[in-house]
Protein backbone atom coordinates (compact mmCIF):
# COMPACT_ATOMS: atom_id res chain seq x y z
CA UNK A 1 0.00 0.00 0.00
CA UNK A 2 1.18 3.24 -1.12
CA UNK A 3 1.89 6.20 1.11
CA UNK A 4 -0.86 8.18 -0.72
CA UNK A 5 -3.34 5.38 0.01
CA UNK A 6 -2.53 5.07 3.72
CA UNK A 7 -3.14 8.12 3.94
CA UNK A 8 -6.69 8.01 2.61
CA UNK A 9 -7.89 5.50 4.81
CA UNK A 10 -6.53 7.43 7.66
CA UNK A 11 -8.85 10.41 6.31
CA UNK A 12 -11.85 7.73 6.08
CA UNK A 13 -11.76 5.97 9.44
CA UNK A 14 -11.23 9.89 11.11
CA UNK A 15 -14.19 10.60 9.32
CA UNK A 16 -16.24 7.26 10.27
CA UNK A 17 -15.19 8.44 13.69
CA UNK A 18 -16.35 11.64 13.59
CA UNK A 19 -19.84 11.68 11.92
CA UNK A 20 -20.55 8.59 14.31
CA UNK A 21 -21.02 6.01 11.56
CA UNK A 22 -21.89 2.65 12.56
CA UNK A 23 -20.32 -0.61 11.77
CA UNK A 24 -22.50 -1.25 9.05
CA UNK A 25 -21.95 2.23 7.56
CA UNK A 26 -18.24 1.86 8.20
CA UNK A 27 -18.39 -1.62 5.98
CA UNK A 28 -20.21 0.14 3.17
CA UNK A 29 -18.21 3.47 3.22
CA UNK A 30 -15.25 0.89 2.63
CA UNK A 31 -16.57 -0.74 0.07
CA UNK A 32 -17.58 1.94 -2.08
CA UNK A 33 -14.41 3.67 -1.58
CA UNK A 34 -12.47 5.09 -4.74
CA UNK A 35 -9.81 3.33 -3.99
CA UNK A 36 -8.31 1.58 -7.33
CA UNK A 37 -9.29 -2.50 -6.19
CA UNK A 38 -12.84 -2.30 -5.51
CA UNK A 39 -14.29 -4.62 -2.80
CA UNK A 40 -13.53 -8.04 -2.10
CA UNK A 41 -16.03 -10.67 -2.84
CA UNK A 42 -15.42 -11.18 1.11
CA UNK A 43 -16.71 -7.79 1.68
CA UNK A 44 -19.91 -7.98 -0.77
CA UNK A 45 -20.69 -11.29 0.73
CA UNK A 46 -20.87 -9.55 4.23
CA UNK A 47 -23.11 -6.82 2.47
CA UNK A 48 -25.31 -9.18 1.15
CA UNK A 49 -25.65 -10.67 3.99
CA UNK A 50 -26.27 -7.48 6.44
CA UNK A 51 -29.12 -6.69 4.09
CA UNK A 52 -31.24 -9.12 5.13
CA UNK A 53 -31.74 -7.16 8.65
CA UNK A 54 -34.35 -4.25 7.94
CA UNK A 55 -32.20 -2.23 10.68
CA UNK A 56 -28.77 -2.50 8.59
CA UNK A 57 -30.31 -2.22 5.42
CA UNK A 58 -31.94 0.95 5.72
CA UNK A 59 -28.14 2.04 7.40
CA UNK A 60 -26.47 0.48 4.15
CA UNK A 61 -29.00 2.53 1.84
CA UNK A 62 -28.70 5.81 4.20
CA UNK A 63 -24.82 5.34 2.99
CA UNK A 64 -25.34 4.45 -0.80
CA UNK A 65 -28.24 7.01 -1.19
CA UNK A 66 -24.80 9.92 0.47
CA UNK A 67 -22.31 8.09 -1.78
CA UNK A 68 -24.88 8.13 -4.95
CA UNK A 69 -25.21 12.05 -4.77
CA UNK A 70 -21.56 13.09 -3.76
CA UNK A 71 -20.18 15.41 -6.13
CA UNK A 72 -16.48 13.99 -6.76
């Protein structure tokens, strides 16, 4: 992992720190991260299977309806 790249995830966990995002926010966040490898099938699994509580899914979709209308 580059320098450049450890250094983004440091900004993205102080920020899942700060705005009080919760595990299953944190999980998402990561996995729709710009960063240049995408998710790991490990990850989506986990995802897919998260969604099957109403509680984290409407947490996973508070996160991909945020990440959906960034502008960047």
């Amino acid at each position: 992992m580059s320098l450049q790249n450890m250094s983004k995830t440091a900004v993205r966990v102080g920020k899942n720190y700060i705005k009080g995002y919760s595990d299953v926010q944190v999980k998402v966040r990561d996995a729709t991260s710009n960063d240049p490898w995408g998710p790991s099938g490990t990850q989506m699994n986990e995802l897919a299977q998260l969604s099957y509580n109403q509680n984290d899914f409407v947490e996973m979709m508070e996160i991909l309806d945020k990440r959906l209308n960034d502008k960047g």
